[in-house]
PDB file of N, CA and C in Angstrom:
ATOM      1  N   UNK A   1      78.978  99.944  93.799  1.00  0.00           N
ATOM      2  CA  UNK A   1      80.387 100.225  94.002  1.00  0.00           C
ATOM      3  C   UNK A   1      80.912  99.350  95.147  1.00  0.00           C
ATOM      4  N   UNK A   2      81.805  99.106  94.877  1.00  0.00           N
ATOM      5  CA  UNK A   2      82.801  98.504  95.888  1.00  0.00           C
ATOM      6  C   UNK A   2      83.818  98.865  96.926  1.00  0.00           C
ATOM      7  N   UNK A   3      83.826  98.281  98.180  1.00  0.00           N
ATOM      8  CA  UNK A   3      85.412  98.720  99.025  1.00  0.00           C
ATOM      9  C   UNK A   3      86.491  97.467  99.019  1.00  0.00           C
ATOM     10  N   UNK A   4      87.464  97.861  98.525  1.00  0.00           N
ATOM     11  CA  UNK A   4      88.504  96.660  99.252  1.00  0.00           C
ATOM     12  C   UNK A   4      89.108  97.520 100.067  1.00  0.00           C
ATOM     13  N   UNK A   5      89.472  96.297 101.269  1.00  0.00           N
ATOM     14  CA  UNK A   5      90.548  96.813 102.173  1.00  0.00           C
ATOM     15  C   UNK A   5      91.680  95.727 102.008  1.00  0.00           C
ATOM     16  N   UNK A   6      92.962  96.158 101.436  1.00  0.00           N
ATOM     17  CA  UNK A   6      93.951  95.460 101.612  1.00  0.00           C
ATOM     18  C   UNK A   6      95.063  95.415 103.108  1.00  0.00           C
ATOM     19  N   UNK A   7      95.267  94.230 103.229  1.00  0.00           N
ATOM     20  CA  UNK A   7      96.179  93.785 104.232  1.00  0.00           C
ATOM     21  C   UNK A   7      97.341  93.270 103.975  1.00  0.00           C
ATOM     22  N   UNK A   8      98.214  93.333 104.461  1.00  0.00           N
ATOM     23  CA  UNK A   8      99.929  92.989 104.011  1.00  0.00           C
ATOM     24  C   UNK A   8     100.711  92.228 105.080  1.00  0.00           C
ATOM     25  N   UNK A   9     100.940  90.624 104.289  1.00  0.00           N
ATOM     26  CA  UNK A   9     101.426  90.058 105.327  1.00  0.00           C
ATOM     27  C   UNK A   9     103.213  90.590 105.992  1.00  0.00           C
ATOM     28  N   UNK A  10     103.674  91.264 104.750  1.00  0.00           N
ATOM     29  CA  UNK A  10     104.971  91.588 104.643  1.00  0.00           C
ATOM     30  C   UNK A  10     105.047  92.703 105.483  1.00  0.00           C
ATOM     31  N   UNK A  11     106.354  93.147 106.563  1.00  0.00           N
ATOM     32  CA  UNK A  11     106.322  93.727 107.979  1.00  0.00           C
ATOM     33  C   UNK A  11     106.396  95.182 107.115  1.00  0.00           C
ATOM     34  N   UNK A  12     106.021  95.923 107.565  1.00  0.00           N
ATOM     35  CA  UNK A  12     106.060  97.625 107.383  1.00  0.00           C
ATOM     36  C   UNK A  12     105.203  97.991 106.407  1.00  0.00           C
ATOM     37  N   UNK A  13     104.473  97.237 105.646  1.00  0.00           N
ATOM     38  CA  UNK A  13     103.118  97.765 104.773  1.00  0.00           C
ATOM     39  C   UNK A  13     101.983  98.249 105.648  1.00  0.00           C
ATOM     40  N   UNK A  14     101.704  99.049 105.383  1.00  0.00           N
ATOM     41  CA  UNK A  14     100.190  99.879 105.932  1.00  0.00           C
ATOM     42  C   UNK A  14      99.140  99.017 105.354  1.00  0.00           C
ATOM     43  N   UNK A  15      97.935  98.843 106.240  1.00  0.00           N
ATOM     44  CA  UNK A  15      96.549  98.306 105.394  1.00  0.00           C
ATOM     45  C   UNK A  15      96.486  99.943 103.887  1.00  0.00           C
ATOM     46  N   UNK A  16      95.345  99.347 103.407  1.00  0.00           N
ATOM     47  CA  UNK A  16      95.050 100.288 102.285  1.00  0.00           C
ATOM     48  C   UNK A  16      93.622 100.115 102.135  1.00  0.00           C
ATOM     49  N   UNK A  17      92.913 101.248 102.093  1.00  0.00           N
ATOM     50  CA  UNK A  17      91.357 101.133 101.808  1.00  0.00           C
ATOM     51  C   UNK A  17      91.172 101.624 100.429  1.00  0.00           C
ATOM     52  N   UNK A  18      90.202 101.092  99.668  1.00  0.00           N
ATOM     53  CA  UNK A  18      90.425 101.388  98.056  1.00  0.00           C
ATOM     54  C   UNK A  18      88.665 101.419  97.922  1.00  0.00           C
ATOM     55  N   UNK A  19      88.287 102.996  98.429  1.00  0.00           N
ATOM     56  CA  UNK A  19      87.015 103.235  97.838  1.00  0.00           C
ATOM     57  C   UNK A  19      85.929 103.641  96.430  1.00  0.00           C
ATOM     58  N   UNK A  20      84.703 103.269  96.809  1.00  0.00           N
ATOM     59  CA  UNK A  20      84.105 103.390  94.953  1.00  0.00           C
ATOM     60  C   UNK A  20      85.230 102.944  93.777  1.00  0.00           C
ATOM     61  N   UNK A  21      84.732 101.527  93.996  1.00  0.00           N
ATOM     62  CA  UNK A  21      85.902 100.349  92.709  1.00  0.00           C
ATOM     63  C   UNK A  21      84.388 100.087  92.492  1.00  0.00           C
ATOM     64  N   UNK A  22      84.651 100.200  90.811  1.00  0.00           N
ATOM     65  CA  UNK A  22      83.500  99.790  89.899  1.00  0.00           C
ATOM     66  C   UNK A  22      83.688  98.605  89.422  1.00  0.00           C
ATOM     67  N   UNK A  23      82.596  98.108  88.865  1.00  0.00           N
ATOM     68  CA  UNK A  23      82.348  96.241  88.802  1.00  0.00           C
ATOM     69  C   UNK A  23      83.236  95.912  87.755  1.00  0.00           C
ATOM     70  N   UNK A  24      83.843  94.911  87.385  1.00  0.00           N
ATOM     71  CA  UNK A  24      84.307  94.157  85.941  1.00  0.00           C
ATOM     72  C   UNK A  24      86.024  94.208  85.726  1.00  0.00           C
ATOM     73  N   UNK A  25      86.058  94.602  87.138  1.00  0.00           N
ATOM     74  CA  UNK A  25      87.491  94.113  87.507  1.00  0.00           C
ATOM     75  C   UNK A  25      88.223  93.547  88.562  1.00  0.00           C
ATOM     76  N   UNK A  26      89.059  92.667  88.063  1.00  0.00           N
ATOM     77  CA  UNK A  26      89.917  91.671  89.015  1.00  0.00           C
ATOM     78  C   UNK A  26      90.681  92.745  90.045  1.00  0.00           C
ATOM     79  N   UNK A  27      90.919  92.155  91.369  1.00  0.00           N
ATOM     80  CA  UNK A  27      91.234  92.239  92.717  1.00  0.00           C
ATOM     81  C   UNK A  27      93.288  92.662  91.711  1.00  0.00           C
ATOM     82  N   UNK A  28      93.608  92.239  90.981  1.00  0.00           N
ATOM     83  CA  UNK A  28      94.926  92.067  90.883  1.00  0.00           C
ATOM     84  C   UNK A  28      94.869  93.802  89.563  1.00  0.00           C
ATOM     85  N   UNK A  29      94.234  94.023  89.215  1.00  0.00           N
ATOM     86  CA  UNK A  29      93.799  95.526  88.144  1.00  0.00           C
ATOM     87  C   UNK A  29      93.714  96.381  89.267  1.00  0.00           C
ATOM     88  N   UNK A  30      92.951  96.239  90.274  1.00  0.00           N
ATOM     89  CA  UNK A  30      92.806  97.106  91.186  1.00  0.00           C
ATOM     90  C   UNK A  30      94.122  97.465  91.708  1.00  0.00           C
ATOM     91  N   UNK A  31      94.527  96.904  92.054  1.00  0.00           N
ATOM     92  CA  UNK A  31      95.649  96.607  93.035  1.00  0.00           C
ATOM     93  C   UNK A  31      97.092  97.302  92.302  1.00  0.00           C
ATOM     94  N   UNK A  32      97.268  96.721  90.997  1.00  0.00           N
ATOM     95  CA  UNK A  32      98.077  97.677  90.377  1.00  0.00           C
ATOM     96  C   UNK A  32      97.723  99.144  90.008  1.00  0.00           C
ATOM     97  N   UNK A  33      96.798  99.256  89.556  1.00  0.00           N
ATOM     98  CA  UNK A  33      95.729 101.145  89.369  1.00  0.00           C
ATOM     99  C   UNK A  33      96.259 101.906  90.740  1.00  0.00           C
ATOM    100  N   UNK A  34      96.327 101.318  91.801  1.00  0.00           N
ATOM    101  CA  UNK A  34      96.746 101.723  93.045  1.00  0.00           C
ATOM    102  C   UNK A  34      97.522 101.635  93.776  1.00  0.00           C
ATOM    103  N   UNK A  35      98.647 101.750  93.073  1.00  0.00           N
ATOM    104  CA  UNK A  35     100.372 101.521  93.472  1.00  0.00           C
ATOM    105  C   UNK A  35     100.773 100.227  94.293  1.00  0.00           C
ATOM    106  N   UNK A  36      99.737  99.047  94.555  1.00  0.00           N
ATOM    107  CA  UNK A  36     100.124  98.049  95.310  1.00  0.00           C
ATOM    108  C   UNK A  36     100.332  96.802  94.360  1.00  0.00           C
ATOM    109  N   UNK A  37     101.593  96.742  94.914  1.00  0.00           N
ATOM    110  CA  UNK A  37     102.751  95.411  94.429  1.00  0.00           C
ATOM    111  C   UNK A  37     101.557  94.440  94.661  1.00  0.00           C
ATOM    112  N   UNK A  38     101.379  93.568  93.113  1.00  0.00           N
ATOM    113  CA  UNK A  38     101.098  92.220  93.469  1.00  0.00           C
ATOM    114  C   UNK A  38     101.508  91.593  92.135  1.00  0.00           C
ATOM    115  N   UNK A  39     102.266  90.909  92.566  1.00  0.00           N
ATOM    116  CA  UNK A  39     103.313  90.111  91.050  1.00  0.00           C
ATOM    117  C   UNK A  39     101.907  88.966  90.162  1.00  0.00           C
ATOM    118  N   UNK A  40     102.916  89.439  89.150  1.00  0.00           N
ATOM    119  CA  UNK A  40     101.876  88.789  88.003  1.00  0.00           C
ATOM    120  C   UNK A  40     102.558  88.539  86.790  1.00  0.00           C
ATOM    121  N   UNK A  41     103.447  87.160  87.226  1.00  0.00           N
ATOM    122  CA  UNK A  41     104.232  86.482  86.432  1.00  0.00           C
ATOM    123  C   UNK A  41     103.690  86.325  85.078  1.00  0.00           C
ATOM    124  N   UNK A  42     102.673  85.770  84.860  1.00  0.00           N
ATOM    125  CA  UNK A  42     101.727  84.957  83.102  1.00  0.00           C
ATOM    126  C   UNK A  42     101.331  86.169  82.433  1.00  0.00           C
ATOM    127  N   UNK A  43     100.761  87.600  83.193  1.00  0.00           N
ATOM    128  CA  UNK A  43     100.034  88.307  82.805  1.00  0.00           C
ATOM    129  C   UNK A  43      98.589  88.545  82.617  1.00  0.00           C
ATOM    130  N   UNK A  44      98.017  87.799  83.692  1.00  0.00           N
ATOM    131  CA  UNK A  44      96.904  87.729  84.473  1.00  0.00           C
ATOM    132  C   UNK A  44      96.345  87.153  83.272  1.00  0.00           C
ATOM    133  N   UNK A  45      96.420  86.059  82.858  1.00  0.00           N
ATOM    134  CA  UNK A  45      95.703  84.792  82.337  1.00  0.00           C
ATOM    135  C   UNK A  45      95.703  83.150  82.589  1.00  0.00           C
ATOM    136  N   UNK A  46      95.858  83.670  84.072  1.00  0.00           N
ATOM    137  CA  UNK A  46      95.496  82.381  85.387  1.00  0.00           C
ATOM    138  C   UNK A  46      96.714  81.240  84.750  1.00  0.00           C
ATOM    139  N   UNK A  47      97.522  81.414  84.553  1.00  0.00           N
ATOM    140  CA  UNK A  47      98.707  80.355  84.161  1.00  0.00           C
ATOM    141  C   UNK A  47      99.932  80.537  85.292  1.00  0.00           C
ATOM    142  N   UNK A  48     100.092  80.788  85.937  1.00  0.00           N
ATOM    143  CA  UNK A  48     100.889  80.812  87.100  1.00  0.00           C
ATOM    144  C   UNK A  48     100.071  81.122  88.751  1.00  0.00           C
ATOM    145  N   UNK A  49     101.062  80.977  89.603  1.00  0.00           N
ATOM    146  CA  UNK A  49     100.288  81.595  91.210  1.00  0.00           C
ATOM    147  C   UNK A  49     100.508  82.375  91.799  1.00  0.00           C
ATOM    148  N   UNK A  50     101.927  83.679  90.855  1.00  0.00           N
ATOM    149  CA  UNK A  50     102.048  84.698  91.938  1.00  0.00           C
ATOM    150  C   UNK A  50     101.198  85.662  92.094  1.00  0.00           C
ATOM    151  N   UNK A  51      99.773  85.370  91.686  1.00  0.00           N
ATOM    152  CA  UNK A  51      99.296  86.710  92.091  1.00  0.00           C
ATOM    153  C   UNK A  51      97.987  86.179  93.152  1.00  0.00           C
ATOM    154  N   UNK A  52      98.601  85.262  93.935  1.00  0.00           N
ATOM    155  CA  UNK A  52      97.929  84.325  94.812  1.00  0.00           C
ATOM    156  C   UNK A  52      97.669  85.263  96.154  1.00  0.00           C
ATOM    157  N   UNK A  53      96.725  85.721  96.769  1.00  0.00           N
ATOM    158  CA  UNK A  53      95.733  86.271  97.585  1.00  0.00           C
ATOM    159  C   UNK A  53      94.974  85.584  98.404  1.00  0.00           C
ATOM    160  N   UNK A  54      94.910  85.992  99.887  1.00  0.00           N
ATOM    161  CA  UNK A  54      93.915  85.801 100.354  1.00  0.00           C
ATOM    162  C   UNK A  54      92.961  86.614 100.975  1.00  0.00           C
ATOM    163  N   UNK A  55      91.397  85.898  99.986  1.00  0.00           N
ATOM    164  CA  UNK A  55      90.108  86.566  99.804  1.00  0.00           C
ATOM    165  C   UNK A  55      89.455  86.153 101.218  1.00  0.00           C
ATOM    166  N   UNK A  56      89.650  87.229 102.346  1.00  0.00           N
ATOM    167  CA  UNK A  56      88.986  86.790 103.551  1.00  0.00           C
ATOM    168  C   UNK A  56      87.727  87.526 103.703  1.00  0.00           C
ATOM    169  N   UNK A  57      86.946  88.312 103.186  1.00  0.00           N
ATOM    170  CA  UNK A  57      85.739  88.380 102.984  1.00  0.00           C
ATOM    171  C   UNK A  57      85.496  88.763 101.748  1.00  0.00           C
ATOM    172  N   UNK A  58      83.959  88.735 101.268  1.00  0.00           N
ATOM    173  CA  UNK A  58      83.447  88.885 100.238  1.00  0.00           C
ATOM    174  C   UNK A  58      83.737  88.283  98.849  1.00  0.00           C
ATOM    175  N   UNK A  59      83.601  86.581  99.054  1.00  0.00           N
ATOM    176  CA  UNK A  59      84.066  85.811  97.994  1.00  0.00           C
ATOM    177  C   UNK A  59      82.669  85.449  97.408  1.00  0.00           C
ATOM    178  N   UNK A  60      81.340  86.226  97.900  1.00  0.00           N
ATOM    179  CA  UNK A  60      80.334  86.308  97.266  1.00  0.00           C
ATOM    180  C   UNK A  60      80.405  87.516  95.762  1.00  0.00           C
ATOM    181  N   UNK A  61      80.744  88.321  96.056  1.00  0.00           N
ATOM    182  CA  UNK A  61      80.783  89.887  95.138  1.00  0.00           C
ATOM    183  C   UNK A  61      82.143  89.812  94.205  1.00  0.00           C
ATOM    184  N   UNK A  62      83.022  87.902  93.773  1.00  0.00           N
ATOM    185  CA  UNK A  62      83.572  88.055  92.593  1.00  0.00           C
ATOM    186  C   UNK A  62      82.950  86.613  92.132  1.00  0.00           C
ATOM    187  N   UNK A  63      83.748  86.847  90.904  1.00  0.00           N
ATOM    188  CA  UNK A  63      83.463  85.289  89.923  1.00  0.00           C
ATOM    189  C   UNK A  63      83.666  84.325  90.978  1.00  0.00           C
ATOM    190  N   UNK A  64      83.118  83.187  90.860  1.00  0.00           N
ATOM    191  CA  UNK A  64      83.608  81.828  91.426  1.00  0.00           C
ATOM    192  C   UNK A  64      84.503  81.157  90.694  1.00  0.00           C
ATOM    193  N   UNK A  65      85.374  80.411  91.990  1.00  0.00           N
ATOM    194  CA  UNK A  65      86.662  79.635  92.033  1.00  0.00           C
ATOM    195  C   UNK A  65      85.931  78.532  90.658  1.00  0.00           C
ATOM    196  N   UNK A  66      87.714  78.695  89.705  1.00  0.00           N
ATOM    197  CA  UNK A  66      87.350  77.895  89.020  1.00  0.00           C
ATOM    198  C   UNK A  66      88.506  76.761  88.660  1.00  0.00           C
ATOM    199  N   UNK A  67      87.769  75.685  88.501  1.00  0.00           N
ATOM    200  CA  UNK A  67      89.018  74.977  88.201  1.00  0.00           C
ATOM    201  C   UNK A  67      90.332  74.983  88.165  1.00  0.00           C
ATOM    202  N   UNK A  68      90.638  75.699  86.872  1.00  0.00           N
ATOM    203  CA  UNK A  68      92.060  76.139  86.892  1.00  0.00           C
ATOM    204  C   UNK A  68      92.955  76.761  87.416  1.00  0.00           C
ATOM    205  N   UNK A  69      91.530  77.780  88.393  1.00  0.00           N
ATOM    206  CA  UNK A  69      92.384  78.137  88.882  1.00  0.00           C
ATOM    207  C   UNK A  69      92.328  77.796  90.269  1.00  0.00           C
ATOM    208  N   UNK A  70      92.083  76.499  90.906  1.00  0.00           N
ATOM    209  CA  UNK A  70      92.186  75.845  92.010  1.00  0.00           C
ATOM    210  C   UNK A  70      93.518  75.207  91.851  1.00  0.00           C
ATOM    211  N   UNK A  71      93.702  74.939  90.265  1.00  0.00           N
ATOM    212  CA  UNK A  71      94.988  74.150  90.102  1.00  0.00           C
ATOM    213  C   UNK A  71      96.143  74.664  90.436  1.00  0.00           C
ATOM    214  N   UNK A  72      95.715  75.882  90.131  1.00  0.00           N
ATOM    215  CA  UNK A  72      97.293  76.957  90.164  1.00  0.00           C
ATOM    216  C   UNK A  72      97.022  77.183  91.704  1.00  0.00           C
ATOM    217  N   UNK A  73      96.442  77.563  92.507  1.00  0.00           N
ATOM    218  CA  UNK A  73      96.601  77.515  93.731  1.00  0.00           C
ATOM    219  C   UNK A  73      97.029  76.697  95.116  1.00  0.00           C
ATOM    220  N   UNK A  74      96.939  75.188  94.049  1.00  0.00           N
ATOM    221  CA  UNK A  74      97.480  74.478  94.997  1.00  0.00           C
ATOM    222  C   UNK A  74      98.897  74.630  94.813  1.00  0.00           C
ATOM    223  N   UNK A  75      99.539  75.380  93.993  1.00  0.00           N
ATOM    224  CA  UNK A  75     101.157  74.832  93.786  1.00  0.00           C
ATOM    225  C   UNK A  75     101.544  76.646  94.032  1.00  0.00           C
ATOM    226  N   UNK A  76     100.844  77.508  94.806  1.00  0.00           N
ATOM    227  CA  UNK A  76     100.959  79.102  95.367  1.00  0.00           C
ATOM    228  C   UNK A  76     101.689  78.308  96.486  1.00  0.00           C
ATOM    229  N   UNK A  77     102.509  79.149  97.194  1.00  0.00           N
ATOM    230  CA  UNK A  77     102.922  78.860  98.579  1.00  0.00           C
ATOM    231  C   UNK A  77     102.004  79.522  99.534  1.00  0.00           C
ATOM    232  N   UNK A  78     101.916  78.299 100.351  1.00  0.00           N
ATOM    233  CA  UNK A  78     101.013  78.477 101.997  1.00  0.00           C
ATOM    234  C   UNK A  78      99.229  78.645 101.286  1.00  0.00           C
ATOM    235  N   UNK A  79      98.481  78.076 101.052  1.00  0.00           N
ATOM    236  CA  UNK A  79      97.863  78.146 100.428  1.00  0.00           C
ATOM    237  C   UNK A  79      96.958  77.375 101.350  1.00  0.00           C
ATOM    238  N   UNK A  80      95.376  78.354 101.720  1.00  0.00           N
ATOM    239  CA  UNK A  80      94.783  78.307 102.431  1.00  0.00           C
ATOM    240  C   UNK A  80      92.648  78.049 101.927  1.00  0.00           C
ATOM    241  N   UNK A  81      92.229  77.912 102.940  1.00  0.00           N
ATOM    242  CA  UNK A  81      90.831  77.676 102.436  1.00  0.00           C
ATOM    243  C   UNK A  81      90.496  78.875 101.281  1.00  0.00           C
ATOM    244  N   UNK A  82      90.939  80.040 102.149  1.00  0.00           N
ATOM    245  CA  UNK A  82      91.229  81.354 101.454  1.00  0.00           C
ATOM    246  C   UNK A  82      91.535  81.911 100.431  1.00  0.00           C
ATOM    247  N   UNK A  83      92.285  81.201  99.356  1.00  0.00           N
ATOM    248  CA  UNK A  83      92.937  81.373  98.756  1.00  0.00           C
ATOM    249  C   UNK A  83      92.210  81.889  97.680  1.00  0.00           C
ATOM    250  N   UNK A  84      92.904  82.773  96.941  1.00  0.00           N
ATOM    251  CA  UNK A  84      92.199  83.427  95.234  1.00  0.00           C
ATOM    252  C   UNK A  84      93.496  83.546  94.795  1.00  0.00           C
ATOM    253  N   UNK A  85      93.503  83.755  92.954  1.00  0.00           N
ATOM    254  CA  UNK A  85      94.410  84.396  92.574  1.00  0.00           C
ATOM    255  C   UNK A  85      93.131  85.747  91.792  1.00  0.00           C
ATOM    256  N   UNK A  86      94.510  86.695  92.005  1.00  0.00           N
ATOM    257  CA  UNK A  86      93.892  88.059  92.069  1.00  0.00           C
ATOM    258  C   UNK A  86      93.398  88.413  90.398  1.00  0.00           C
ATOM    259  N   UNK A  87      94.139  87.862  89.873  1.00  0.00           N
ATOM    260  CA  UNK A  87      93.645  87.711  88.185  1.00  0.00           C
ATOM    261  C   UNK A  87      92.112  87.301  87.891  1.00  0.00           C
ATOM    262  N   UNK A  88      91.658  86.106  88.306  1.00  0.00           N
ATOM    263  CA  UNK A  88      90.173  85.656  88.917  1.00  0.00           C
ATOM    264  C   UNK A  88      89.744  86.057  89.102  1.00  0.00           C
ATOM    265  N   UNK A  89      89.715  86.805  90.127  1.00  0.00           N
ATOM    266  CA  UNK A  89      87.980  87.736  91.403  1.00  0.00           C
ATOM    267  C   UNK A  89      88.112  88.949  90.491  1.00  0.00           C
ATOM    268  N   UNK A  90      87.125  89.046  89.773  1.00  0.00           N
ATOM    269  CA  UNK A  90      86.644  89.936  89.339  1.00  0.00           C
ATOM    270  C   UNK A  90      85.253  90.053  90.347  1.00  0.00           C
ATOM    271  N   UNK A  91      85.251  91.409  89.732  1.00  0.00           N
ATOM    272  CA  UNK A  91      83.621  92.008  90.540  1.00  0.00           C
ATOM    273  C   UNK A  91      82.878  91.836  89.938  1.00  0.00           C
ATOM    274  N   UNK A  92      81.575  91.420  90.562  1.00  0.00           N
ATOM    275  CA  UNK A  92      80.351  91.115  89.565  1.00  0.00           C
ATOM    276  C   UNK A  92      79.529  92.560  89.651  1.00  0.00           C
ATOM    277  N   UNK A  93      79.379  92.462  88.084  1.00  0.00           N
ATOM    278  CA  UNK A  93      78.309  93.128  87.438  1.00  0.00           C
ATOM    279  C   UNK A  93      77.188  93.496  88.664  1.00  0.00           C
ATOM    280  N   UNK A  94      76.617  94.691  88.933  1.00  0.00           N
ATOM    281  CA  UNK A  94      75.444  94.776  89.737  1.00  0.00           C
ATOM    282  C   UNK A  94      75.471  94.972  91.071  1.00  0.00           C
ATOM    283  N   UNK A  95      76.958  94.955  91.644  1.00  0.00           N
ATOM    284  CA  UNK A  95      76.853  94.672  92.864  1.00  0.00           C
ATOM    285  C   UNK A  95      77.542  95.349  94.108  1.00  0.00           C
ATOM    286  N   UNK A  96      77.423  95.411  94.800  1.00  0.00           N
ATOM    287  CA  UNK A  96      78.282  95.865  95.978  1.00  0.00           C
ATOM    288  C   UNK A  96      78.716  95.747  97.379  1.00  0.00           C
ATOM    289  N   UNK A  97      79.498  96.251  97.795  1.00  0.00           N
ATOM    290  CA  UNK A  97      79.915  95.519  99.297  1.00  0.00           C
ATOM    291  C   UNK A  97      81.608  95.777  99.489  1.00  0.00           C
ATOM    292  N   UNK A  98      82.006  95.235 100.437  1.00  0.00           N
ATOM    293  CA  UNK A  98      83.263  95.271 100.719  1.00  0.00           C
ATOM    294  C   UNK A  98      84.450  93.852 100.837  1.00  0.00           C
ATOM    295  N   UNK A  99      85.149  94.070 100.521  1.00  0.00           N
ATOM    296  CA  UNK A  99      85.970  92.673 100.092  1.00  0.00           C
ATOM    297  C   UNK A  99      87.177  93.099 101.228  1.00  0.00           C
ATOM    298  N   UNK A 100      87.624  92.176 101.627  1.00  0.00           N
ATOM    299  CA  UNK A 100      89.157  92.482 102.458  1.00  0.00           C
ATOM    300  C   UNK A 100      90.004  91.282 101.691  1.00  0.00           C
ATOM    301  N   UNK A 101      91.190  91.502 101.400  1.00  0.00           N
ATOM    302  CA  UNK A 101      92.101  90.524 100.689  1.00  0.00           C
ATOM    303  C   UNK A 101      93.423  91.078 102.038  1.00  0.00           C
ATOM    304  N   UNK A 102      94.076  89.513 101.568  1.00  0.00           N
ATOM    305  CA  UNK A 102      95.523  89.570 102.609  1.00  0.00           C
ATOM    306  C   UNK A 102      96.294  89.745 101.630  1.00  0.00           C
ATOM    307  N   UNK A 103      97.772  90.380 101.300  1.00  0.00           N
ATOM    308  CA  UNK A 103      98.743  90.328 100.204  1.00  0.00           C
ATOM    309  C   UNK A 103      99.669  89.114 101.326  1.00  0.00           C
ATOM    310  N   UNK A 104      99.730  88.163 100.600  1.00  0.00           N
ATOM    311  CA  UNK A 104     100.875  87.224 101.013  1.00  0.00           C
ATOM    312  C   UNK A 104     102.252  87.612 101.231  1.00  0.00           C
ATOM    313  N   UNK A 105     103.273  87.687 102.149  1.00  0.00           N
ATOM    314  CA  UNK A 105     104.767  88.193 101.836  1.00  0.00           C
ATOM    315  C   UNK A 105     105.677  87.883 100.463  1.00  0.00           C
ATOM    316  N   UNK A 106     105.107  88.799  99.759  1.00  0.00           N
ATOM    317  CA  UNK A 106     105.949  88.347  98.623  1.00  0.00           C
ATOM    318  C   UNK A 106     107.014  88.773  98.850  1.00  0.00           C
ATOM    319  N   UNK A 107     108.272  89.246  99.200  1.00  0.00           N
ATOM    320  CA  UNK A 107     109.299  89.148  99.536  1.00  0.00           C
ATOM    321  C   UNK A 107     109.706  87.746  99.482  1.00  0.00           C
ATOM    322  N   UNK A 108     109.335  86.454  99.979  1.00  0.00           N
ATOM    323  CA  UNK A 108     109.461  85.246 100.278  1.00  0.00           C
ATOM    324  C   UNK A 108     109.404  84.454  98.673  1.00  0.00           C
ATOM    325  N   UNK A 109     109.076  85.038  97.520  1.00  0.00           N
ATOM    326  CA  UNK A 109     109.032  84.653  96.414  1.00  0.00           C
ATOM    327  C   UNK A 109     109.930  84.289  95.615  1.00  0.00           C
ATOM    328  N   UNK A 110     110.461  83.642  95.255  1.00  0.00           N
ATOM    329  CA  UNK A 110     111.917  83.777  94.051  1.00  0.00           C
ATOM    330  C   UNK A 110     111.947  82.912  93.178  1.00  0.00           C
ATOM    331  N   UNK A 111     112.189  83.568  91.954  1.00  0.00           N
ATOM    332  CA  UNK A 111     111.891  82.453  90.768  1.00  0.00           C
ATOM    333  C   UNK A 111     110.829  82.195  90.402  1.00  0.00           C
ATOM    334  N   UNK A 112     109.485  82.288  90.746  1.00  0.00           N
ATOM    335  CA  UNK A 112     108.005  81.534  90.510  1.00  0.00           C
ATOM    336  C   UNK A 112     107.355  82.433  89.334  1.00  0.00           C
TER     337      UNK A 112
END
């Protein structure tokens, strides 16, 4: 089982701790299951960047960065070593630990 702790760059969001998350789902499934806003323009089939995240620990315990979706991340705004889109990091099969993700200010978004 898994912990994420979410962080919010946007002013007046509370962190959020999201305990016992079972394997074989993306950081961006979670996140909606649990009332937290994270836009997802394409419909989480890695074709856009708003559901662009940053994965500041535990980028061991999802899928690895892949191509495409390095592509779409370079054209996310502010886009860091850090960077995931939340559609991507899924949890691997078998495993456990704790992940912390940043939610970017999406407020700052328009049109994308």
């Amino acid at each position: 089982m898994y912990t994420i702790n979410f962080k919010f760059e946007q002013k007046g969001l509370e962190p959020v701790t999201i305990d016992n998350v079972e394997a074989g789902q993306s950081i961006l499934e979670i996140a909606l299951d649990n009332n937290i806003e994270l836009h997802h323009n394409c419909g989480m089939v890695c074709a856009c960047s708003t559901c662009h995240i940053y994965l500041e620990k535990g980028e061991d315990l999802v899928a690895e960065l892949s191509d495409k979706e390095e592509d779409f991340i370079d054209r996310a705004r502010n886009p860091r070593l850090s960077s995931r889109l939340g559609c991507q990091c899924v949890l691997e099969d078998g495993g456990s630990g704790t992940l912390e993700v940043t939610v970017p200010d999406q407020s700052l978004i328009h049109g994308e």
